[in-house]
Protein backbone atom coordinates (compact mmCIF):
# COMPACT_ATOMS: atom_id res chain seq x y z
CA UNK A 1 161.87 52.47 113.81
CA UNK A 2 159.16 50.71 111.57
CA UNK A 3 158.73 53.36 108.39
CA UNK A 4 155.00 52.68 106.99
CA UNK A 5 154.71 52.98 103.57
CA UNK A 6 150.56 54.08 102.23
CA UNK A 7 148.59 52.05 99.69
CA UNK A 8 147.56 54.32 96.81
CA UNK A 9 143.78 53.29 98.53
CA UNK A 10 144.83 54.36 102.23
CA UNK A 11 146.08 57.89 100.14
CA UNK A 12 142.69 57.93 98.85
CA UNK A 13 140.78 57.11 101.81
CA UNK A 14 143.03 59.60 103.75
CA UNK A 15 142.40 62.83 101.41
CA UNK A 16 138.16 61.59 101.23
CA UNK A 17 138.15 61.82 104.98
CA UNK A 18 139.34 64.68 104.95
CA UNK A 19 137.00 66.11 102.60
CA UNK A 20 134.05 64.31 104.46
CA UNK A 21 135.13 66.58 107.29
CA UNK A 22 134.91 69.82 104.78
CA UNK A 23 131.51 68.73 103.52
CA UNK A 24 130.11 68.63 107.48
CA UNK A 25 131.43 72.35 107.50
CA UNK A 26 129.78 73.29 104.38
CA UNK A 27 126.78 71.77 105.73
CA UNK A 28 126.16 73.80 108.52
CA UNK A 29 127.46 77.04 106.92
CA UNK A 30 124.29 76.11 104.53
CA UNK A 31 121.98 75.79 107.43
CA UNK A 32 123.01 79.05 108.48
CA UNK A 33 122.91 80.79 105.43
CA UNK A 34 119.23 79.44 105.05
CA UNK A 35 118.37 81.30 108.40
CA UNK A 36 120.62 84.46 107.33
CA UNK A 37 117.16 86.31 106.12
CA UNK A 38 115.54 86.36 109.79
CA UNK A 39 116.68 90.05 109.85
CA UNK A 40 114.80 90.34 106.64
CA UNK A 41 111.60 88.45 108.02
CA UNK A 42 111.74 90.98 111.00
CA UNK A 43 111.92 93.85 108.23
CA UNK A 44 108.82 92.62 106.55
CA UNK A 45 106.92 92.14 110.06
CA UNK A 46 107.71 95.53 110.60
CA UNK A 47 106.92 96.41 107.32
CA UNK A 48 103.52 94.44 107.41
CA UNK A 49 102.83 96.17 110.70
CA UNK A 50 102.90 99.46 109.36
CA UNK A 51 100.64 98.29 106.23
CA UNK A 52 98.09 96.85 108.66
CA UNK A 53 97.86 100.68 110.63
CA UNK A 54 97.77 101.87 106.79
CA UNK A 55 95.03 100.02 105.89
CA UNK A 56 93.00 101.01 108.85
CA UNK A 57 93.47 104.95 108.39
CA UNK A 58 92.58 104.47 105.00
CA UNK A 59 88.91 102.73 106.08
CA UNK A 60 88.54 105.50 108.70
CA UNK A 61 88.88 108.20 105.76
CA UNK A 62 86.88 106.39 103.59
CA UNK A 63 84.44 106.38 105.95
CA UNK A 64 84.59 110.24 106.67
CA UNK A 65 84.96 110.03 102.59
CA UNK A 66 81.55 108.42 102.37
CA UNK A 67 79.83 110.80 105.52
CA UNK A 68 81.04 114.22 103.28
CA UNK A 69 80.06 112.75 99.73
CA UNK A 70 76.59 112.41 100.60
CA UNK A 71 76.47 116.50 100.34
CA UNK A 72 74.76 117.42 96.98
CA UNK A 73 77.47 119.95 96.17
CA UNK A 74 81.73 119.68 96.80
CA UNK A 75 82.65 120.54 100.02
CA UNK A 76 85.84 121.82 101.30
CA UNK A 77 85.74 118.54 103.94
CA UNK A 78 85.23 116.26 101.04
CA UNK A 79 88.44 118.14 99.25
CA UNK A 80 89.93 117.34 102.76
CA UNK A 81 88.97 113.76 102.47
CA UNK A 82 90.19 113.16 99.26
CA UNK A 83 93.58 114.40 99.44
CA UNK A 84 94.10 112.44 102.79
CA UNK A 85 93.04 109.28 100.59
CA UNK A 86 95.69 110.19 98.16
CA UNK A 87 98.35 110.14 100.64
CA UNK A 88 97.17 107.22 101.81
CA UNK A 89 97.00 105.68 98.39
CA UNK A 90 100.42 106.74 98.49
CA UNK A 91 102.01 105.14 101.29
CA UNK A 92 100.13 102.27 100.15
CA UNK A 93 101.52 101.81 96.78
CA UNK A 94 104.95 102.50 98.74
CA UNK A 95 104.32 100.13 101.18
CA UNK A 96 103.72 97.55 98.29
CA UNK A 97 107.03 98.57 96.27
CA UNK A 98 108.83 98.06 99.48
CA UNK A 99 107.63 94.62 100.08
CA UNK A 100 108.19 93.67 96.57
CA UNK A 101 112.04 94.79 96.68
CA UNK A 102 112.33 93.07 100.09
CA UNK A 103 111.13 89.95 98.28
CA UNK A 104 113.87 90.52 95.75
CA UNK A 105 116.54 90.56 97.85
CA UNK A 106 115.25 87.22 99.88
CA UNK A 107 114.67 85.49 96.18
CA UNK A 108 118.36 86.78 95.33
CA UNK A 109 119.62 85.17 98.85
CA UNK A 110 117.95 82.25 98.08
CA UNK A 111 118.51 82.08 94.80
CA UNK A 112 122.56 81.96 95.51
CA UNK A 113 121.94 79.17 98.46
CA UNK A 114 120.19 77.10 96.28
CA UNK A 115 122.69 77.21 93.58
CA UNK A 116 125.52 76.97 95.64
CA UNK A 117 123.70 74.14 97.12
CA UNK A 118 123.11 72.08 94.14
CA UNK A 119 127.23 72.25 93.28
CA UNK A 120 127.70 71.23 96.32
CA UNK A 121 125.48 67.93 96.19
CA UNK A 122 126.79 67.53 92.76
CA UNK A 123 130.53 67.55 94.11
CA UNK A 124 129.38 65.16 97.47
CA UNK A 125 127.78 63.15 94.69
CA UNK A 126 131.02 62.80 92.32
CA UNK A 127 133.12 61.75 95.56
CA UNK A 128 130.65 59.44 96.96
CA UNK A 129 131.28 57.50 93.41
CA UNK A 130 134.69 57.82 93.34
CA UNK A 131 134.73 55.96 96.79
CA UNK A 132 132.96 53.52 95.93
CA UNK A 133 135.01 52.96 92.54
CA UNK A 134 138.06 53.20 95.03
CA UNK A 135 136.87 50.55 97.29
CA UNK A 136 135.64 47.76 94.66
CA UNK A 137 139.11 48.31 93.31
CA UNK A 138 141.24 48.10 96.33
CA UNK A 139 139.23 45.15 97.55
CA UNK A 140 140.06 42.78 94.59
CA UNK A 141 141.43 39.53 94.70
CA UNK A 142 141.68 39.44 98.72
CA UNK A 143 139.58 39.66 101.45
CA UNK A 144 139.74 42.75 104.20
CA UNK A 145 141.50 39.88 106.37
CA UNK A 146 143.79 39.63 103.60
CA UNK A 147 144.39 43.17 103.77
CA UNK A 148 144.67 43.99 107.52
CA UNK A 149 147.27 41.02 107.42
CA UNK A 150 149.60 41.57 105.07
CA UNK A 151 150.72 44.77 106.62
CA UNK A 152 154.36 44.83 106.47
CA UNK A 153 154.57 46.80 109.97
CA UNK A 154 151.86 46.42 113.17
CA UNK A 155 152.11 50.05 112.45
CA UNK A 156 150.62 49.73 109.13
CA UNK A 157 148.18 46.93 110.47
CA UNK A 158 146.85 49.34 113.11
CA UNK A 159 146.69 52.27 110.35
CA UNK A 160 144.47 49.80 107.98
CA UNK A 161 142.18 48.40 110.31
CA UNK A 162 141.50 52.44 111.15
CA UNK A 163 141.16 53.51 107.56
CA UNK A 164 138.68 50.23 106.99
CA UNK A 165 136.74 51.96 110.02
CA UNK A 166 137.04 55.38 108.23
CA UNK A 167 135.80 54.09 105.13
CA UNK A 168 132.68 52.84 106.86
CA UNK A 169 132.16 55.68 108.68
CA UNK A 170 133.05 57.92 105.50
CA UNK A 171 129.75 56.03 103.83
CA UNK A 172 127.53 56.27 106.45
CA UNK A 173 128.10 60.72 106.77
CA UNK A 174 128.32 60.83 102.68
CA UNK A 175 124.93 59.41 102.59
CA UNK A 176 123.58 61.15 105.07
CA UNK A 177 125.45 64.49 103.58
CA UNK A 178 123.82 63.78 100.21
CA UNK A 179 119.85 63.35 102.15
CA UNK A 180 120.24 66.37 104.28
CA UNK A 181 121.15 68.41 101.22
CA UNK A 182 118.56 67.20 99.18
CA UNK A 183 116.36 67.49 101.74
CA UNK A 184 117.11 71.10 102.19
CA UNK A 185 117.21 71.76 98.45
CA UNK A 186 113.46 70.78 98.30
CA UNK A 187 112.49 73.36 101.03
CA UNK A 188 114.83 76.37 99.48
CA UNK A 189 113.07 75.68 95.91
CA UNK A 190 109.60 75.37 97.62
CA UNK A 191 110.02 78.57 99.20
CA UNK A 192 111.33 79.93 96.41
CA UNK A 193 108.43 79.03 94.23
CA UNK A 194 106.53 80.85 97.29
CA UNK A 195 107.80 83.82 97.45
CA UNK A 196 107.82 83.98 93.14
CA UNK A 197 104.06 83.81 93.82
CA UNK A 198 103.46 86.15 96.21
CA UNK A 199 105.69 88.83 94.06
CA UNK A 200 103.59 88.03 91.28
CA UNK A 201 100.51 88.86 93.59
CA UNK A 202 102.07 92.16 94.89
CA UNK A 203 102.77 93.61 91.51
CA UNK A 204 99.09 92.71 90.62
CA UNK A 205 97.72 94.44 93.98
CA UNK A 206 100.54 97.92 92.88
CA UNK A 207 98.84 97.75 89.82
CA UNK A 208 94.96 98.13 91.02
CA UNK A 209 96.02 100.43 93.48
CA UNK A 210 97.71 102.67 90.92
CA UNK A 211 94.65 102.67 89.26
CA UNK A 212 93.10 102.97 92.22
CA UNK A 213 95.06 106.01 92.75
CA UNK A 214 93.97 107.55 88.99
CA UNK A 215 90.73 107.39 89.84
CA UNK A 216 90.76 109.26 93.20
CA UNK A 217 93.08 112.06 91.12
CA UNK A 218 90.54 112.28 88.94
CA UNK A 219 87.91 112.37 91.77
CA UNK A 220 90.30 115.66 93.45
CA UNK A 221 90.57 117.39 90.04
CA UNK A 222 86.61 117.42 89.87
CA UNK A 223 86.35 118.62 93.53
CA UNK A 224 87.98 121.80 93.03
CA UNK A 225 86.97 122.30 89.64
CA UNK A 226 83.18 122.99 91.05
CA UNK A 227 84.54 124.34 94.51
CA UNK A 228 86.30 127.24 92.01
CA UNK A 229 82.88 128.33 90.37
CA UNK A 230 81.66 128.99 94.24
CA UNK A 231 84.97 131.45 94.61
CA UNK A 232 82.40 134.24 96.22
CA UNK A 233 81.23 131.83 98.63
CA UNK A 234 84.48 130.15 99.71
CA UNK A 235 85.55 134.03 100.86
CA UNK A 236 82.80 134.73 102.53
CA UNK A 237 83.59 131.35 104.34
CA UNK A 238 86.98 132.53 104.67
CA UNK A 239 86.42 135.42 106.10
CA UNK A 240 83.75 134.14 108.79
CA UNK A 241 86.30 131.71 109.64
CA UNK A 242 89.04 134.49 110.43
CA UNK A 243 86.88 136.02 112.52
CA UNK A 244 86.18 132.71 114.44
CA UNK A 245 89.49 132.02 115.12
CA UNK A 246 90.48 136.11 116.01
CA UNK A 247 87.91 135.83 118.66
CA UNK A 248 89.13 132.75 119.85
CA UNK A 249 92.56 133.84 120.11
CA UNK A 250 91.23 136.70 121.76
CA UNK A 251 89.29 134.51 124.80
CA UNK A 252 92.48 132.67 125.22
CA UNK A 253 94.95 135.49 125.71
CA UNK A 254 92.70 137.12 127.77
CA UNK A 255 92.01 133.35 129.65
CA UNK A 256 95.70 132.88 129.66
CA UNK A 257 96.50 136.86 131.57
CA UNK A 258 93.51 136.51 133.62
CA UNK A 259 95.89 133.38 134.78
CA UNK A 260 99.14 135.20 135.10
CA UNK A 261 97.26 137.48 137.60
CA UNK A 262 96.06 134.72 139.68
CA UNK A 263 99.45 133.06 139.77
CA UNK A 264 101.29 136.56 140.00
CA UNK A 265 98.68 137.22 143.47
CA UNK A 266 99.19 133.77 145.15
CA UNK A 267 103.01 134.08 144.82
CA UNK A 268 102.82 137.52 146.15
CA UNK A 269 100.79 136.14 149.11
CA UNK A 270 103.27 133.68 150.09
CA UNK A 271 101.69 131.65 152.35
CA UNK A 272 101.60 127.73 152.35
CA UNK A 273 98.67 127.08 150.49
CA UNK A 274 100.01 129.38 147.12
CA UNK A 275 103.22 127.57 147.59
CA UNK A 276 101.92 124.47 146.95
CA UNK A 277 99.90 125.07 144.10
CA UNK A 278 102.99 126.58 142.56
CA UNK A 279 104.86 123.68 143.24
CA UNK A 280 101.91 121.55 141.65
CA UNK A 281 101.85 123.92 138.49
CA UNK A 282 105.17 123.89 138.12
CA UNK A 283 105.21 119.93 138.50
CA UNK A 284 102.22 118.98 136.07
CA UNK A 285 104.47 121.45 133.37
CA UNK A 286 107.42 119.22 133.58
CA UNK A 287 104.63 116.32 133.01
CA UNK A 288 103.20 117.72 130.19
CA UNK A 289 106.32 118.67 128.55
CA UNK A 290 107.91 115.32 129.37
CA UNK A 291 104.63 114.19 127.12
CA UNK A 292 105.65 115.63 123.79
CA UNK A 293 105.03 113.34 120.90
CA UNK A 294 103.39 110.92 123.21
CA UNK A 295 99.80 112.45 123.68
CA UNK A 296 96.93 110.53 122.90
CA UNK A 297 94.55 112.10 120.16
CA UNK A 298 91.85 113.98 120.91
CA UNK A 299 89.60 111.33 119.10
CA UNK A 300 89.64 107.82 118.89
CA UNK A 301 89.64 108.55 114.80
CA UNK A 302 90.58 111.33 112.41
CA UNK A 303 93.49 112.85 110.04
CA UNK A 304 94.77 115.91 109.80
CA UNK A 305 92.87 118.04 107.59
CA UNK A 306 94.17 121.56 108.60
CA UNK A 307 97.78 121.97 109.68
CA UNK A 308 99.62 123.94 112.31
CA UNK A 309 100.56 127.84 110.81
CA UNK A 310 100.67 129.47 107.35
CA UNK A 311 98.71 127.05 104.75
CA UNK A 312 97.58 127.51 101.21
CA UNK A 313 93.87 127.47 100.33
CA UNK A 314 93.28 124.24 99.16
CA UNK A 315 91.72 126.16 96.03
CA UNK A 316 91.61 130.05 96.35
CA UNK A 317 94.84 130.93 95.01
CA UNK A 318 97.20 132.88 96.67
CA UNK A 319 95.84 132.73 100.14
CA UNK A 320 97.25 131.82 102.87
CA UNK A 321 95.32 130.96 106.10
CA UNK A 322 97.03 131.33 109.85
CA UNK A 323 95.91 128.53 111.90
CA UNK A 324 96.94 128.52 115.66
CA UNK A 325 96.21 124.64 116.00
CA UNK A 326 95.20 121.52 114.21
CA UNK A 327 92.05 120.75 112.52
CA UNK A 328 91.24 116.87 113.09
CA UNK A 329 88.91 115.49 110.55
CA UNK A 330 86.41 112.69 111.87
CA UNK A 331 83.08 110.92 112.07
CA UNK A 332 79.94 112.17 112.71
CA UNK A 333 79.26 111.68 116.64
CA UNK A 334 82.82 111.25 117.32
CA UNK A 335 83.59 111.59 121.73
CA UNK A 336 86.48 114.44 122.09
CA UNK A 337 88.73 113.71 125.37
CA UNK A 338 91.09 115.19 127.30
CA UNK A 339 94.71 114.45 125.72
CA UNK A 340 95.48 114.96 129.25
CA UNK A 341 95.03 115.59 132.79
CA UNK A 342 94.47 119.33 134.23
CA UNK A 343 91.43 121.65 135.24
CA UNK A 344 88.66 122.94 133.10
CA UNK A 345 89.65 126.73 132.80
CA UNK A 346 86.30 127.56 130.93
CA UNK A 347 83.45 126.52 128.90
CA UNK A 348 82.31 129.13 126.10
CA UNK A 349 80.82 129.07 122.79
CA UNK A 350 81.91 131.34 119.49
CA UNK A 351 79.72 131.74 116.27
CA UNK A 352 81.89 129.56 113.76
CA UNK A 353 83.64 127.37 116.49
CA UNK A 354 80.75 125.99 118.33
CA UNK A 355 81.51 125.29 121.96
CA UNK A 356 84.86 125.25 123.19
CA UNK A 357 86.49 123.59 126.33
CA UNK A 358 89.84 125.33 127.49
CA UNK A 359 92.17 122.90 130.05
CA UNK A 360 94.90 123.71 132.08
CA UNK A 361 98.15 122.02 132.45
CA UNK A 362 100.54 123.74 134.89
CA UNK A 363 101.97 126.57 132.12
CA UNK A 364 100.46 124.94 129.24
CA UNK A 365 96.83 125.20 127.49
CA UNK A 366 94.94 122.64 125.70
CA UNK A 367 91.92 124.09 123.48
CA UNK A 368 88.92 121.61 121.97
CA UNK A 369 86.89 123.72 119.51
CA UNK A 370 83.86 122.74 117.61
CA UNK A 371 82.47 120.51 119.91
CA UNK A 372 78.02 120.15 119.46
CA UNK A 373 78.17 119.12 123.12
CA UNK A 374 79.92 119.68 126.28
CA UNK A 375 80.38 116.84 128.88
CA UNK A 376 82.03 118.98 131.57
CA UNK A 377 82.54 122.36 133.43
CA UNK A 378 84.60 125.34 134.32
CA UNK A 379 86.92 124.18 137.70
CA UNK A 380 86.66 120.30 136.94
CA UNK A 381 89.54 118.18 137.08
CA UNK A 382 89.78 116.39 134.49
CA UNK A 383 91.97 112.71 133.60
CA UNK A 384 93.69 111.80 130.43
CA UNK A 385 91.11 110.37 127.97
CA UNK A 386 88.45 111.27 129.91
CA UNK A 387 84.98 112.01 127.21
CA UNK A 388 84.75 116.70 127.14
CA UNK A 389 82.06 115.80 124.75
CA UNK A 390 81.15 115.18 121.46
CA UNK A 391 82.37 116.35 117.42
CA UNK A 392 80.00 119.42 115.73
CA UNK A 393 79.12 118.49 112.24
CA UNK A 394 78.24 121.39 109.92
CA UNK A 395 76.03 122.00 107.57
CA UNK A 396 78.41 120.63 104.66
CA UNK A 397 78.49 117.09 106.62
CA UNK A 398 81.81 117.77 107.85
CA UNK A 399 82.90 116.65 111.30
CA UNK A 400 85.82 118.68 112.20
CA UNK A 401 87.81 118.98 115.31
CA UNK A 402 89.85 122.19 116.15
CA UNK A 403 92.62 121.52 118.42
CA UNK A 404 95.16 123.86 120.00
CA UNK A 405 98.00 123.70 122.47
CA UNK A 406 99.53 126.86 124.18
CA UNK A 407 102.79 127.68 126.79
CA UNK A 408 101.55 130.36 128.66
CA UNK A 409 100.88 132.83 125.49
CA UNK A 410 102.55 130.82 123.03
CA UNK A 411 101.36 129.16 120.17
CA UNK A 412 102.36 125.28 120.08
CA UNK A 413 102.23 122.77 116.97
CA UNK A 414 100.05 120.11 118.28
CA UNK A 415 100.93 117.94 115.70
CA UNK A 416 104.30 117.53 117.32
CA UNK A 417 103.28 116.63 120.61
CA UNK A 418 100.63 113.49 119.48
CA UNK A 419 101.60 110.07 119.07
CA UNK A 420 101.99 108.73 115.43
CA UNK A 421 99.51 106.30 115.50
C-alpha cells in the first residue's frame, strides 16, 4: 500500500477549503440574521396600526373640541373634551416612545450584524491573500504539469489534480464570498443610516407633542378655574340632572316589571304561541350575551365622557355622581343606531334627557337617551345599526349621548360590552 505524503501547499489548500466551506455557513447565518427583525417589523405594523386609530380619535375630539369652544363661557362638555385630548396626547406621546425604543433595539440588531459582518469580510479578505501568496509560491519554478507529474504515488497524482480543482474552485466562492458580503454590508449601513433618521424625526415629533401636551394642560387648568366661580350653577345643574336620571330609572323599572308580567302571563298560558316566544327570548339572550365586548357603538363617532357608576365631579369637590350608563360625547347631528337587534319597547321623552328609545333583547335592555329626534316606534323590530335617530345638542354646544344596558333589572357597564375601536 502506496503511503502519500502532503506538500506543505496541498496542507494549505486542504485547511482553506475547509474554511471556504465555514465562510458559506457564516454566510447564510448572516442572511438570516438580517431577516431576524421581521418579528420586530410586525411589532411596529401593529404598533403603527394602533397610532393610525390614535390619530383619528384624536381629530374626532378635536372636532367635538372645536363644536364646544365656540360657547362664550367653559362648559362642562368642553372640560370633557379636553381631558379626552389629554389622554389622547398621552397615548400619543406613548405611542412615539414605543416606536423610538423599537427602533433601538433594530439599530442594536443591526448594529451587531454589521460589525460582525465587517470582521468577517476582513478575515475572508486576509485568507483570500494568503491563497494567493500560497499559490504564486507553490507554483515556482515548474509548471502545474510539472506538479501533477511528479507525484511519487497515482494516489498522490489523483489527490493533486483534485486540490488544483479545489484551488480554482476555492477562488471562484472567495470572490464571490467577499461581493455578497460587501454587497450586504452596503444595505445593513443604508438601513442603518435610515432608521438613525427616522429616530432623529421621532424624538423631534415627542418633543412638539409634549409641548403640545403643556399647552392643552394649561388649556384644562383654565377650564375649571372659570367653571369653579359658576359653583351655584354647576349644582343647580347637578341636581336637575339627578332628577333626570331618577325618573329615568324609574320608566325603566317600571318598563322592565310591566315585562315580567307579560312574560310571567304567556308562560302561565302555555299554549304554543307563548312557548315560542319564550324560546325566542330566551334565544336572542344567549345572542346578546354571546355579544359582550363586540357591540358596535351607538355612533359612528364619540369618547367616553361620563363613565359607568360612582364618578367624581370633574370640578365640584367631593361629589360623586351615580351614573347607570355611559355618556358618549359626539358631533353635532350625529345618527344614534341600534347596537343591536330587538323590539322597540317604548318611545318617551324626560325634561333633561330629551327623547329616549328603550329596545328589547330577550332579558336584556338597551336605553338611547338624549336623542333631538326619533326615527322609530314602540313595537318595531329593529336590526343592528339600524339609524333610532339623531344626537340632542344643548344649550352649552354639547352633543352628548346617554347610553344604558340592563339584564332584566340590573344595571350593566356598557363600556364592557362595546368593541374597542
Amino acid at each position: 500500500m502506496f503511503r502519500r505524503n502532503m506538500t506543505g501547499s496541498e496542507v494549505f489548500f486542504k485547511g482553506y477549503i475547509s474554511g471556504i466551506l465555514k465562510g458559506v455557513f457564516l454566510l447564510a447565518f448572516f442572511w438570516l440574521a438580517a431577516t431576524g427583525t421581521l418579528y420586530a417589523q410586525k411589532t411596529k405594523a401593529q404598533l403603527e396600526k394602533e397610532k393610525k386609530q390614535l390619530l383619528k380619535k384624536r381629530e374626532e375630539t378635536n372636532k367635538n373640541l372645536r363644536e364646544t369652544a365656540d360657547q362664550k363661557q367653559a362648559t362642562l362638555g368642553q372640560l370633557s373634551a379636553i381631558n379626552q385630548q389629554i389622554t389622547n396626547q398621552s397615548q400619543l406621546i406613548n405611542f412615539i416612545t414605543r416606536e423610538i425604543q423599537l427602533l433601538d433595539q433594530e439599530m442594536g440588531e443591526l448594529g451587531q450584524i454589521t460589525v460582525s459582518m465587517e470582521n468577517d469580510l476582513e478575515k475572508l479578505r486576509k485568507e483570500y491573500a494568503a491563497m494567493i501568496y500560497a499559490a504564486s509560491k507553490a507554483s515556482n519554478g515548474y509548471s502545474k504539469l510539472v506538479y501533477i507529474f511528479s507525484s511519487e504515488t497515482f494516489t498522490q497524482l489523483v489527490m493533486r489534480i483534485k486540490y488544483l480543482q479545489q484551488y480554482s474552485q476555492a477562488r471562484t466562492i472567495q470572490v464571490d464570498q467577499i461581493q455578497k458580503i460587501k454587497a450586504i454590508l452596503t444595505i445593513q449601513r443604508d438601513e442603518l443610516n435610515s432608521k438613525k433618521e427616522e429616530k432623529n424625526r421621532l424624538l423631534l415629533a415627542r418633543i412638539t407633542e409634549n409641548n403640545n401636551l403643556l399647552v392643552l394642560k394649561e388649556k384644562q387648568n383654565t377650564v375649571v378655574r372659570q367653571l369653579s366661580d359658576r359653583e351655584k350653577e354647576l349644582q343647580v345643574e347637578l341636581a336637575e340632572a339627578k332628577q333626570a336620571a331618577d325618573r329615568l330609572e324609574k320608566l325603566i323599572t317600571d318598563l322592565i316589571e310591566e315585562e315580567a308580567r307579560r312574560a310571567a302571563a304567556r308562560k302561565a298560558e302555555n299554549n304554543a304561541t307563548a312557548v315560542a316566544l319564550s324560546a325566542a327570548e330566551a334565544s336572542v339572550s344567549t345572542s346578546f350575551a354571546g355579544s359582550k365586548s363586540k357591540l358596535n357603538w351607538p355612533v359612528k363617532s364619540g369618547f367616553i365622557s361620563g363613565k359607568f357608576g360612582e364618578q367624581p365631579h370633574p370640578v365640584l369637590k367631593g361629589i360623586m355622581i351615580d351614573n347607570h350608563g355611559v355618556n358618549i360625547q359626539t358631533n353635532k347631528g350625529e345618527e344614534v343606531r341600534a347596537v343591536y337587534e330587538g323590539e322597540v319597547l317604548t318611545v318617551a321623552s324626560i325634561p333633561g334627557k330629551n327623547k329616549i328609545v328603550f329596545i328589547k333583547h330577550g332579558d336584556y335592555t338597551t336605553v338611547y337617551a338624549k336623542l333631538a329626534k326619533v326615527t322609530v316606534a314602540a313595537g318595531q323590530t329593529v336590526k343592528a345599526n339600524q339609524v333610532l335617530g339623531e344626537v340632542y345638542t344643548d344649550k352649552n354646544g354639547t352633543s352628548e349621548l346617554q347610553f344604558q344596558i340592563w339584564q332584566n333589572d340590573k344595571k350593566l357597564n356598557p363600556q364592557t360590552w362595546l368593541n374597542q375601536r
